[in-house]
Structures are given as C-alpha cells and as structure tokens.
N, C-alpha and C. Protein backbone atom coordinates (compact mmCIF):
# COMPACT_ATOMS: atom_id res chain seq x y z
N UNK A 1 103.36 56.80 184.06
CA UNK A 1 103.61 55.37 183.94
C UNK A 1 103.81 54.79 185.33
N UNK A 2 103.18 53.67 185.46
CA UNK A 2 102.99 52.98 186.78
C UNK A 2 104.07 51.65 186.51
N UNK A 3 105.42 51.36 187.08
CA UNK A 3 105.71 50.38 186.83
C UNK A 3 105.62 49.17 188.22
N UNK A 4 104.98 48.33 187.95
CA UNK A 4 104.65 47.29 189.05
C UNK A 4 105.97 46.69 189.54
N UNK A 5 107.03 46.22 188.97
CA UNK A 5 108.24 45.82 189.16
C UNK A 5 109.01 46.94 190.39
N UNK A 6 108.92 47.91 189.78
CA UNK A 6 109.70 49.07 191.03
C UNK A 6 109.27 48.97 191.76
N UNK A 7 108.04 48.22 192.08
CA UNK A 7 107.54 48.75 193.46
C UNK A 7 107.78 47.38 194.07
N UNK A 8 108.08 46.33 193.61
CA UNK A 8 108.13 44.89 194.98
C UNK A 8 109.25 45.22 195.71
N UNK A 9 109.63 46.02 196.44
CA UNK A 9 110.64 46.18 197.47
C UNK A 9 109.68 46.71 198.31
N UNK A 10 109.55 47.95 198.03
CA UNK A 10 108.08 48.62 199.01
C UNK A 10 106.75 47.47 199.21
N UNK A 11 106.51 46.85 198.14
CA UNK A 11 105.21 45.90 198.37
C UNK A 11 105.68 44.98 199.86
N UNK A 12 106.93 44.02 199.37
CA UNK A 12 107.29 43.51 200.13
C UNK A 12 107.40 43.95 201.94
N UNK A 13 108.45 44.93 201.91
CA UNK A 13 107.89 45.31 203.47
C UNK A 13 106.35 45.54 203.84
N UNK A 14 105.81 46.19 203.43
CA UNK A 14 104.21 46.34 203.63
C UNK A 14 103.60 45.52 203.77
N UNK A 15 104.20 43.91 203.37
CA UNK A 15 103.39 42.54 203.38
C UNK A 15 103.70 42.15 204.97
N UNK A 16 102.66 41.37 204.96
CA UNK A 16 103.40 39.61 206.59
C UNK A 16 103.11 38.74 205.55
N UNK A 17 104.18 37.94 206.45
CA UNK A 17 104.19 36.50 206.31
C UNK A 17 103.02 35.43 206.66
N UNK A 18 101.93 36.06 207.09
CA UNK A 18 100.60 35.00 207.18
C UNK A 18 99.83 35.28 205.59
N UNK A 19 99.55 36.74 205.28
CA UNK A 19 99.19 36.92 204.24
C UNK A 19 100.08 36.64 202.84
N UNK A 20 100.87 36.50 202.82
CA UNK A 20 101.98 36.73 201.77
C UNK A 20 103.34 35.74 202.32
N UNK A 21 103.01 34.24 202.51
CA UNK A 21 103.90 32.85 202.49
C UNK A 21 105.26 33.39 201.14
N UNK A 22 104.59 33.63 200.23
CA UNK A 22 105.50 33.39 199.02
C UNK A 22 106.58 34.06 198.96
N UNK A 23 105.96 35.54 198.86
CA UNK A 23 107.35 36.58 199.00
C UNK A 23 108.49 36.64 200.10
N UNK A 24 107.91 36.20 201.13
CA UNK A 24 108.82 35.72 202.80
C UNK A 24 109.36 34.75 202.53
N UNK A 25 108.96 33.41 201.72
CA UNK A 25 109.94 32.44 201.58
C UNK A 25 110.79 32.61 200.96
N UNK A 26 110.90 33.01 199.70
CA UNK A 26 111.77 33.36 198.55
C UNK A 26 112.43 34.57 199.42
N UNK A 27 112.36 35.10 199.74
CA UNK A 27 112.92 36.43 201.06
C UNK A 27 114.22 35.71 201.77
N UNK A 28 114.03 34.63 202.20
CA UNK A 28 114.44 33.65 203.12
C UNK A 28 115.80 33.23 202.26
N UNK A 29 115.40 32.80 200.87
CA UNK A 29 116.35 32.10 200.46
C UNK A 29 117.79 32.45 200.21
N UNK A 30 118.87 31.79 199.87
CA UNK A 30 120.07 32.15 199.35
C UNK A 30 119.84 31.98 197.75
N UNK A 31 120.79 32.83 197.11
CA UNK A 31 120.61 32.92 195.56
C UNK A 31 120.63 31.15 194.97
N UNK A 32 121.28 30.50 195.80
CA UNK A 32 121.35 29.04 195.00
C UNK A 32 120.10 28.36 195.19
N UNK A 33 119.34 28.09 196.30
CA UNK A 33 117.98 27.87 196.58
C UNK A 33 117.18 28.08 195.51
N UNK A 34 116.80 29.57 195.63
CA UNK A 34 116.25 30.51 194.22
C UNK A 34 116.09 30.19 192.80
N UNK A 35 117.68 29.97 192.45
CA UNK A 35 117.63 30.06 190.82
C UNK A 35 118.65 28.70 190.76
N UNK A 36 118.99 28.08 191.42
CA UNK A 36 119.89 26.75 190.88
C UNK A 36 119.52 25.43 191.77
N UNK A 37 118.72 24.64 192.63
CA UNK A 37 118.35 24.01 193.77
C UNK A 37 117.31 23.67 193.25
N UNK A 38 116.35 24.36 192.55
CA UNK A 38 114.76 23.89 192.48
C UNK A 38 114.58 24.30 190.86
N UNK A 39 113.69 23.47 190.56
CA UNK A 39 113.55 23.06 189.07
C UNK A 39 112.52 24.56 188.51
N UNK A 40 112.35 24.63 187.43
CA UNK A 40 111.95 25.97 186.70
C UNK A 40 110.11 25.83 187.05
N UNK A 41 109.27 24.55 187.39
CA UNK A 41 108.36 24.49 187.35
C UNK A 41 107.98 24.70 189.07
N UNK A 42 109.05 24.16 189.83
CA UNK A 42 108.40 24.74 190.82
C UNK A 42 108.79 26.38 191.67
N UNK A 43 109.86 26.47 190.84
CA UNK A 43 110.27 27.96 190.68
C UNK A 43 109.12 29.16 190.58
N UNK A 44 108.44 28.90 189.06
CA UNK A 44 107.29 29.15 188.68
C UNK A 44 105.86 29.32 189.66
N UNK A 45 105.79 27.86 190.28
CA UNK A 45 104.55 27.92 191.06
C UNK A 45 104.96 28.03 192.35
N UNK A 46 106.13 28.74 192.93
CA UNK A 46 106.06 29.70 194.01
C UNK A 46 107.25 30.37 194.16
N UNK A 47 106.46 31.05 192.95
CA UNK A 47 106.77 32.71 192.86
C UNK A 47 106.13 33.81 193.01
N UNK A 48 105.96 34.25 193.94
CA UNK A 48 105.09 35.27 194.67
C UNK A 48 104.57 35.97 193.51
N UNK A 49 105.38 36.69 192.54
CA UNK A 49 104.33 37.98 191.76
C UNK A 49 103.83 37.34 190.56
N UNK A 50 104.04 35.67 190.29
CA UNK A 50 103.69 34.99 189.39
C UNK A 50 102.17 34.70 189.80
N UNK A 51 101.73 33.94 191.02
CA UNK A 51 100.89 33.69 191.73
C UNK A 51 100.11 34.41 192.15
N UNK A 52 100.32 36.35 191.98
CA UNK A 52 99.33 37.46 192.20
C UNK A 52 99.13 37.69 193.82
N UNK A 53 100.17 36.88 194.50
CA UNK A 53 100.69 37.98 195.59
C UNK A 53 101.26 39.27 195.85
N UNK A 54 100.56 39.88 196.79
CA UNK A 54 100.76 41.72 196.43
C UNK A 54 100.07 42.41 195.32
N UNK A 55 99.48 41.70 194.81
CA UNK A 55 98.55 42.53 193.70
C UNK A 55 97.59 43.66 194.63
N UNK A 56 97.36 43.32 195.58
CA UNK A 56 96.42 44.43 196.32
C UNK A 56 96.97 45.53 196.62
N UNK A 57 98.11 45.67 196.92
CA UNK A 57 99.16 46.96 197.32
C UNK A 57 99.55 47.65 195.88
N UNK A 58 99.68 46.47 194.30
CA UNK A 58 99.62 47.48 193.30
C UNK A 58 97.81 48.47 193.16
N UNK A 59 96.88 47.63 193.49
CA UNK A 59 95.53 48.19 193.55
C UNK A 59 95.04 49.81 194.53
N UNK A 60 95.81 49.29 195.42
CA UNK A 60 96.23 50.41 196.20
C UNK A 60 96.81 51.71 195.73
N UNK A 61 98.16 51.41 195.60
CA UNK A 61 99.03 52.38 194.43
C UNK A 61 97.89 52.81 193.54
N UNK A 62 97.27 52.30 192.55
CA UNK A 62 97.01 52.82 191.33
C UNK A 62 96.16 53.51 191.69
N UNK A 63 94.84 53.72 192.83
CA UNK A 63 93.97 53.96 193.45
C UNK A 63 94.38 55.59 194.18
N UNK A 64 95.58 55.58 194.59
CA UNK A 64 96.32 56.67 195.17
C UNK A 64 96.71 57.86 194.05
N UNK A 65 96.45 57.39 192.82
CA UNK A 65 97.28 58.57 191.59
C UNK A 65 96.04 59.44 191.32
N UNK A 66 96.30 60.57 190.74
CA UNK A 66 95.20 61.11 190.28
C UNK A 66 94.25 60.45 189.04
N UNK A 67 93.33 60.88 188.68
CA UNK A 67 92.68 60.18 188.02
C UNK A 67 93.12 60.84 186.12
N UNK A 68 93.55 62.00 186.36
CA UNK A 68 93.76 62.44 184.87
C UNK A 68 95.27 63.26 185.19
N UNK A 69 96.34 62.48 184.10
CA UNK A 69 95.83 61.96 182.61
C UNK A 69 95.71 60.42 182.81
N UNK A 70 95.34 59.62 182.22
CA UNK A 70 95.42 58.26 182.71
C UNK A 70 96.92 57.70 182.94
N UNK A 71 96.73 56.63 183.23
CA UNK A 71 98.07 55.90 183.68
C UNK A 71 97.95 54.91 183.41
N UNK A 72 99.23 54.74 182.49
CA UNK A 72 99.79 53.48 181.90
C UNK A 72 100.18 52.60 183.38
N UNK A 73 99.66 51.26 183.39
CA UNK A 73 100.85 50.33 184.40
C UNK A 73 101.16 49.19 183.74
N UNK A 74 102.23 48.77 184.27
CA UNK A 74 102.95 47.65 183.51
C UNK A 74 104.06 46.72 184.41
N UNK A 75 104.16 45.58 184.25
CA UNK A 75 104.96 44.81 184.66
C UNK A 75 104.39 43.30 184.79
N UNK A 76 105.04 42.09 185.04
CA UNK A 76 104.71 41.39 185.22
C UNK A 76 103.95 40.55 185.98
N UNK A 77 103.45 41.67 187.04
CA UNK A 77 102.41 41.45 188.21
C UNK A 77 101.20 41.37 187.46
N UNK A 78 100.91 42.22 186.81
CA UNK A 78 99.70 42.46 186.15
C UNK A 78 99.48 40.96 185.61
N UNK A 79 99.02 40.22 186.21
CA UNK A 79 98.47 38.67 185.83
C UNK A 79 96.99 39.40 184.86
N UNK A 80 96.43 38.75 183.67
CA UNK A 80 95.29 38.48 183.60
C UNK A 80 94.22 38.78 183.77
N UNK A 81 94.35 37.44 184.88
CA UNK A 81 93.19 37.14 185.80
C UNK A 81 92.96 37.58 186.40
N UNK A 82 94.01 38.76 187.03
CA UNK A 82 93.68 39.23 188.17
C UNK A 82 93.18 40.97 187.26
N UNK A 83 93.65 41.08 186.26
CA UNK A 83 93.33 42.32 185.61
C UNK A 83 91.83 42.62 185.30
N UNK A 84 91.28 41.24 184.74
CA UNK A 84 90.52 40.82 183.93
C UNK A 84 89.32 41.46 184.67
N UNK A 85 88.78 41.18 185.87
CA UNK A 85 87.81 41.53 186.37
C UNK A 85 87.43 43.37 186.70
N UNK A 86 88.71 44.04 186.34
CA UNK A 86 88.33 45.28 187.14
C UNK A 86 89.04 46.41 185.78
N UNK A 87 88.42 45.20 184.73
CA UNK A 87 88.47 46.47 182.98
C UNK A 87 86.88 46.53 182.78
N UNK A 88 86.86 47.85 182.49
CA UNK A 88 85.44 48.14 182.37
C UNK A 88 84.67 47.47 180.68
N UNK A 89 86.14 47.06 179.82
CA UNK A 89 86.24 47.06 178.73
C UNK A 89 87.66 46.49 178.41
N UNK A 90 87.60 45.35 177.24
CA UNK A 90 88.54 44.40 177.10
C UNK A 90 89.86 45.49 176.43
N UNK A 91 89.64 46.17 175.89
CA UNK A 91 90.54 47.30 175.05
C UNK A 91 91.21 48.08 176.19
N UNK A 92 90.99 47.79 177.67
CA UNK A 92 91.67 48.93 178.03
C UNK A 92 93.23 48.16 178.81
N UNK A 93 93.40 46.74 178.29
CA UNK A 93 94.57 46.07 178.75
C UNK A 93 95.32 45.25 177.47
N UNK A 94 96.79 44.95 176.99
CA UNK A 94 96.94 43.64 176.78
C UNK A 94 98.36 43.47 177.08
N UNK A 95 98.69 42.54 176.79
CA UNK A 95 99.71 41.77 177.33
C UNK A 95 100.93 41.50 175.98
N UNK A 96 101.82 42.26 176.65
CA UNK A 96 103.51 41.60 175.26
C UNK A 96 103.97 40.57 175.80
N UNK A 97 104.16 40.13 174.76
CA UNK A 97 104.67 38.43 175.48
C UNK A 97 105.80 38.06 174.24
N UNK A 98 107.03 38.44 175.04
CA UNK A 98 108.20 37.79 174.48
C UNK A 98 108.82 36.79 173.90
N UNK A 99 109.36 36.58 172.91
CA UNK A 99 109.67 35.31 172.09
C UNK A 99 111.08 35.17 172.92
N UNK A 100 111.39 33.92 172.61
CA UNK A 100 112.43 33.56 174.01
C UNK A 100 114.00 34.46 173.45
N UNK A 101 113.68 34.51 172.27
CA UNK A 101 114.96 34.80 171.36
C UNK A 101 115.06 36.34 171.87
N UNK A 102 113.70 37.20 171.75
CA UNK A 102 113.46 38.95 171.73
C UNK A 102 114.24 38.69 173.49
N UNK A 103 113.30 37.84 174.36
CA UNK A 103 113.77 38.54 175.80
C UNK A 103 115.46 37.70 176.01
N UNK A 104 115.93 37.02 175.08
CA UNK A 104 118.00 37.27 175.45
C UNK A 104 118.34 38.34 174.84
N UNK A 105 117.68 38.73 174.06
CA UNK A 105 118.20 39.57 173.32
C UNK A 105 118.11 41.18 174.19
N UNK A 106 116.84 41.31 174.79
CA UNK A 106 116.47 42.47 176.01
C UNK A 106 117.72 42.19 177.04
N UNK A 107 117.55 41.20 177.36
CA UNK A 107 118.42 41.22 179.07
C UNK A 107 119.89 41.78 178.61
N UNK A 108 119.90 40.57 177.48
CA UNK A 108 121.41 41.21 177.13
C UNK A 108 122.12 42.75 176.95
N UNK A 109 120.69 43.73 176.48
CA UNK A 109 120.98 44.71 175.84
C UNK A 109 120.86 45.74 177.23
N UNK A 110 120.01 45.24 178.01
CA UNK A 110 120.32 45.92 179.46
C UNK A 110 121.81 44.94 180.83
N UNK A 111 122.23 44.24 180.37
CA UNK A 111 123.05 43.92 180.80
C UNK A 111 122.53 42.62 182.67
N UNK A 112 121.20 42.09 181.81
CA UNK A 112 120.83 41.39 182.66
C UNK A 112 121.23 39.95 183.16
N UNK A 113 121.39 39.76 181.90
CA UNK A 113 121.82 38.54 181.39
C UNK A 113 122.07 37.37 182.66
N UNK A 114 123.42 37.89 182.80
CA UNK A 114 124.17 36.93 184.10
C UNK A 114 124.13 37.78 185.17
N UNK A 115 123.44 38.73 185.54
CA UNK A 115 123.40 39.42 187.11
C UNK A 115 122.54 38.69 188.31
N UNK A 116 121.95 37.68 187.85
CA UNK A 116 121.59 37.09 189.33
C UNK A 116 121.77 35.96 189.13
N UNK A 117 122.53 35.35 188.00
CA UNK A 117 123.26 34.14 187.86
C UNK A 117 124.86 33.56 188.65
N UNK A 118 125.63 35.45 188.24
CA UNK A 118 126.55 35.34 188.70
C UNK A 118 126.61 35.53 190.13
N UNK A 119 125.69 35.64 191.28
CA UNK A 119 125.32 35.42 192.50
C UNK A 119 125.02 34.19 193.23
N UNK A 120 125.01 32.98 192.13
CA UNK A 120 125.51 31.66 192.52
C UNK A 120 126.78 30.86 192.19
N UNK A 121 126.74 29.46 192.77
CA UNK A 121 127.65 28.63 192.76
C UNK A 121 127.61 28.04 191.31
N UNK A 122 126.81 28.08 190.71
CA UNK A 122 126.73 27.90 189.35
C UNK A 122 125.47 28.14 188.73
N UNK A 123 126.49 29.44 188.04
CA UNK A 123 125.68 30.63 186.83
C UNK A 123 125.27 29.81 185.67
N UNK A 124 125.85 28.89 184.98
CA UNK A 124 125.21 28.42 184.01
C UNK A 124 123.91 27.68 183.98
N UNK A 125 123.62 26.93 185.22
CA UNK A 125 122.23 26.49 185.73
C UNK A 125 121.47 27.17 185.88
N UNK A 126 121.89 28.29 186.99
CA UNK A 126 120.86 29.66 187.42
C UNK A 126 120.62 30.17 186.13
N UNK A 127 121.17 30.44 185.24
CA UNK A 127 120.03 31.15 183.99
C UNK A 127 119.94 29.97 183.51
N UNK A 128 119.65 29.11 183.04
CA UNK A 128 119.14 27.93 182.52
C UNK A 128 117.90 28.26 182.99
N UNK A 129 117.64 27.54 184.61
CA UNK A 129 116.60 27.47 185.04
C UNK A 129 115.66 28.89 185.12
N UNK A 130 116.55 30.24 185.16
CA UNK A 130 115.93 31.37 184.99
C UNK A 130 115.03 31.57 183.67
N UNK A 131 115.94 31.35 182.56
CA UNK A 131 115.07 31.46 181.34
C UNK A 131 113.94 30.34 180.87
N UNK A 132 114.44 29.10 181.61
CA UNK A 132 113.27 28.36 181.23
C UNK A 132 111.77 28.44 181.97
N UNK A 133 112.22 29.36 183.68
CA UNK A 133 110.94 29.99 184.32
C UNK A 133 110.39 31.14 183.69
N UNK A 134 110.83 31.93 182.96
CA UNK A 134 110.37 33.11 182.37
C UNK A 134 109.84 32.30 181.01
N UNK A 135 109.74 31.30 180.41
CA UNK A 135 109.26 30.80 178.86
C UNK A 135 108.11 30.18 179.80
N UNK A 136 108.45 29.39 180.50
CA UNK A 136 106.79 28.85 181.52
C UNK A 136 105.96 29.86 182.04
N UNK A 137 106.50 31.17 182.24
CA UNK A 137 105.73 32.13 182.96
C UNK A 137 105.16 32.51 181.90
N UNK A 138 105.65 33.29 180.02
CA UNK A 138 105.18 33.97 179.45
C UNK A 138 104.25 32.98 179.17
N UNK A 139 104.53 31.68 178.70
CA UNK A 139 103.46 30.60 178.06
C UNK A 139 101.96 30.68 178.85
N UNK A 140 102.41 30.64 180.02
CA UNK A 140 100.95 30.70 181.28
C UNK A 140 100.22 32.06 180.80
N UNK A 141 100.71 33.04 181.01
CA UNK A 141 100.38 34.42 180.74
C UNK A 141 99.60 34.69 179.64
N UNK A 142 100.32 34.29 178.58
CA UNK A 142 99.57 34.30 176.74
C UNK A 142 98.52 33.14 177.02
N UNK A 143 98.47 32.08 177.40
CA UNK A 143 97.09 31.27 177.87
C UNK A 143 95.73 31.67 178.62
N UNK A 144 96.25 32.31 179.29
CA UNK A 144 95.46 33.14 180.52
C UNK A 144 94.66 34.40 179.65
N UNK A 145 95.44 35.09 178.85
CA UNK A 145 95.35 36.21 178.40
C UNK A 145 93.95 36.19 177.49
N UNK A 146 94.68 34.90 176.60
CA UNK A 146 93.82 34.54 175.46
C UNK A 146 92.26 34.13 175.89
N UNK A 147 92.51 33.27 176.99
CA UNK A 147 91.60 32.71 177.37
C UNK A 147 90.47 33.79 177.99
N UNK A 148 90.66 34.84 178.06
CA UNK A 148 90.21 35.84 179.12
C UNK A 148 89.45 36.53 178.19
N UNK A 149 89.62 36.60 176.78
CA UNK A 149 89.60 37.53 175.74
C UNK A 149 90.20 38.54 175.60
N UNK A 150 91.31 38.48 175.79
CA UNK A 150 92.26 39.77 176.25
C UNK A 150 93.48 40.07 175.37
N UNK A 151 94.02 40.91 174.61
CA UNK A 151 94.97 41.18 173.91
C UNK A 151 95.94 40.71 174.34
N UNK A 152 96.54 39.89 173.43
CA UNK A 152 97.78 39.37 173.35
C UNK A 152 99.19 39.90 172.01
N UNK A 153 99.91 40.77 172.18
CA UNK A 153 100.70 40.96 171.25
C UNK A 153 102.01 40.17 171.72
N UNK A 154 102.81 39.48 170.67
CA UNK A 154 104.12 38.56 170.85
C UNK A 154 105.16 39.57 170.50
N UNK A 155 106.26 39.81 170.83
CA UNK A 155 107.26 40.51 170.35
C UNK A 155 108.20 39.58 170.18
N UNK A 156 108.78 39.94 168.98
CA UNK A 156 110.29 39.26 168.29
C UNK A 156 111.61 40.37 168.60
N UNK A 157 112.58 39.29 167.55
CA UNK A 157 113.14 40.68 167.31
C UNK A 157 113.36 40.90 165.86
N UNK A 158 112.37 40.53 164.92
CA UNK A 158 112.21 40.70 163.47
C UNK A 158 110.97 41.64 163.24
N UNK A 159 110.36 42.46 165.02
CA UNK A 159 109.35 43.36 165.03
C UNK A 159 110.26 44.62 165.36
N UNK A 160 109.93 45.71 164.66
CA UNK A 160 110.78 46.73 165.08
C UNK A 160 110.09 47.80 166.22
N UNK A 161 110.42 48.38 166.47
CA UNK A 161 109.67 49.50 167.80
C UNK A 161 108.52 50.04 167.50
N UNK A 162 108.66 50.52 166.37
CA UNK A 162 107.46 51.19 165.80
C UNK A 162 106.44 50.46 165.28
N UNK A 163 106.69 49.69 164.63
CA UNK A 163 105.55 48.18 164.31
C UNK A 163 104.76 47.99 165.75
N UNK A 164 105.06 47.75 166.76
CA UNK A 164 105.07 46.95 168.60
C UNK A 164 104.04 48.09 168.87
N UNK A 165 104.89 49.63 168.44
CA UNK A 165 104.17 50.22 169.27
C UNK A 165 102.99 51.02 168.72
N UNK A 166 103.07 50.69 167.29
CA UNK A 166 101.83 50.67 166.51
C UNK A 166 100.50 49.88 166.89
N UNK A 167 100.74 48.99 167.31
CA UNK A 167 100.14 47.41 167.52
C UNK A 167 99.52 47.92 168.46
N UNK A 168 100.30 48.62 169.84
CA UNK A 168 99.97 48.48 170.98
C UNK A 168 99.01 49.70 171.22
N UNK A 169 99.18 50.93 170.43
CA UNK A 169 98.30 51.65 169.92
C UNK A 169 96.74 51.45 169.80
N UNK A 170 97.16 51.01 168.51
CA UNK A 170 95.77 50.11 167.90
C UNK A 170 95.18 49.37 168.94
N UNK A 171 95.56 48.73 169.30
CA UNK A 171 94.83 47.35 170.10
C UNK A 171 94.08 48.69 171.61
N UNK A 172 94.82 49.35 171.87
CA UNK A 172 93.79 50.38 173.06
C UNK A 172 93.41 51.84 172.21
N UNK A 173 93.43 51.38 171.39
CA UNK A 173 92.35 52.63 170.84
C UNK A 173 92.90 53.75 170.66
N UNK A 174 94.15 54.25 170.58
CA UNK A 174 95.00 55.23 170.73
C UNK A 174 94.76 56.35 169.38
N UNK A 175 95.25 57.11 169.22
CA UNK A 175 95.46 58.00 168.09
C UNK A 175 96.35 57.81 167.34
N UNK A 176 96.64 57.22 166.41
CA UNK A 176 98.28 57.17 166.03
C UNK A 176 99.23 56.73 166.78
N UNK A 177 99.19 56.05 167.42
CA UNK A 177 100.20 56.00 168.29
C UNK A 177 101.53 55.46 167.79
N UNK A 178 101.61 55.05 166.34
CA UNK A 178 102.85 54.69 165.61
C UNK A 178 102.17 53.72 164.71
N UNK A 179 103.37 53.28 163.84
CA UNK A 179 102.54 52.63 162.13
C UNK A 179 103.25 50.98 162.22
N UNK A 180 102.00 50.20 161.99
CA UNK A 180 102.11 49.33 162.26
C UNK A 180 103.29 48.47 161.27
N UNK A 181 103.09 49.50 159.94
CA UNK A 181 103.90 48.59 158.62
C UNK A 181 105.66 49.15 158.89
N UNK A 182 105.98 50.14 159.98
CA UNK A 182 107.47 50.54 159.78
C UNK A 182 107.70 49.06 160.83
N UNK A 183 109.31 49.30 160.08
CA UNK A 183 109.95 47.67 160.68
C UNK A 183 111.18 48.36 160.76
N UNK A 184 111.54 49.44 161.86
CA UNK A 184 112.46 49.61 162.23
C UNK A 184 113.12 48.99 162.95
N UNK A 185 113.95 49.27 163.43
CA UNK A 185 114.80 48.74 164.37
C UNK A 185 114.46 48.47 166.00
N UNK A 186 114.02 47.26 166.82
CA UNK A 186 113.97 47.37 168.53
C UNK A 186 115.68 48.03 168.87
C-alpha cells in the first residue's frame, strides 16, 4: 500500500518554491492564516495537494516500487485528472467520497477532530472552515471523477465495512474481495 498523505513531508522538502508556490506558501503560514483568516473557498483553491502540486514526486515514488504484487495507492493527492490519463483502463482506479456525516464521524474516531483546530486562536472557526474545505474538496473530486468516467463510491455511516469493501472489490475487478449485501459495522 502506497499512501500519498505520508509522504507530503518528504514531497515537500524535495520541492522549490519556483516550482511548487503553493506548498511554500501554506509552509509560511501560522495555523490562524491556514484554517481561521481565509474563507473555505479560497482555502480550497490554494491548497497545494488539492491543486495536484507534487503529484510528480508521488509518480516518482510509485515508479521506484517493484512492479509485482501490485500496489494499492491512496490518498487525497490522487486528483482524477491527474490519475485519469495514466490508467490503462477505467477499472483500475476509483474514488470514496465521504458523506460529511461518515468523515465527523472518521476524524472523531481517530481523534482528529480538533487537532489542528486546537492550534489556533479560535478552534471553533478553524474546523468550521476545515470541514466546510473538505465538503468543497470531496464535491470537486466526485465531479471530476464522474466526469472522467471514473468510479465513484460515497461512503456513509449506514454502509458497513464489508458492504464499502465489497463495492470496492467489485468496481476493480477483484476476487471476492467482500459481500456487498453484509451491513456490518464501519
């Protein structure tokens, strides 16, 4: 498993600031700047891994692994558009896209919740504006996706694990990879 998220610390140093404005600015900022100062839309449109800055250093990475067994990657870098061109075949990508309710319900359950909220002058704004950039980001994403012809699965939390990962199965061609009708528990 390739996760794109672990790696923007390493991406980041490896970048400049002529190639990569976005990640250096947001670099720059103080947590209030970031997540409480600027509104969720322009939050959104400059946000470095929203915008598919550093996508070349994940291309890199993935390029560096062996070739068998395959490799899962995942994270929110993986734009689309930027996926879209270098699947040999629409089945070999899609995209979960969170219902706003499933991802409080995630952060909460990893204890995300208020951790880069409570790093400002006021936490109740900073996730305000946090969660309403992550509902603009998934919305863009499931648009993009769709538009691309590209698998789109939504997760709730009235979908249980095994249902999701039935789905997610199915949709790349998998063997069984779990049953779409159990509604266990996320």
């Amino acid at each position: 498993m390739y996760s794109s998220d672990e790696t923007i610390s390493d991406h980041a140093r490896r970048s400049n600031p002529t190639d990569h404005p976005l990640i250096h600015e947001f670099l720059a900022m103080d947590m209030d700047e970031r997540w409480v100062n600027r509104s969720p839309s322009v939050m959104l449109e400059t946000f470095h891994g929203f915008q598919g800055e550093l996508f070349e250093f994940i291309i890199e990475d993935l390029l560096a692994l062996p070739a068998d067994p395959p490799i899962v990657a995942e994270g929110f870098r993986l734009l689309p558009r930027l996926v879209a061109p270098l699947l040999s075949r629409p089945d070999q990508a899609l995209w979960l896209i969170p219902k706003p309710a499933f991802r409080r319900v995630a952060f909460e359950a990893r204890g995300f919740t208020w951790e880069i909220a409570r790093q400002t002058n006021d936490p109740e704004r900073a996730l305000a504006n946090l969660l309403e950039r992550d509902a603009l980001f998934t919305s863009q994403i499931a648009k993009e996706a769709v538009t691309l012809h590209l698998t789109v699965i939504e997760v709730d939390i009235n979908r249980g694990i095994h249902e999701v990962t039935g789905l997610v199965g199915q949709a790349l061609g998998l063997p069984e990879a779990g049953h779409a009708d159990d509604q266990g528990s996320t």
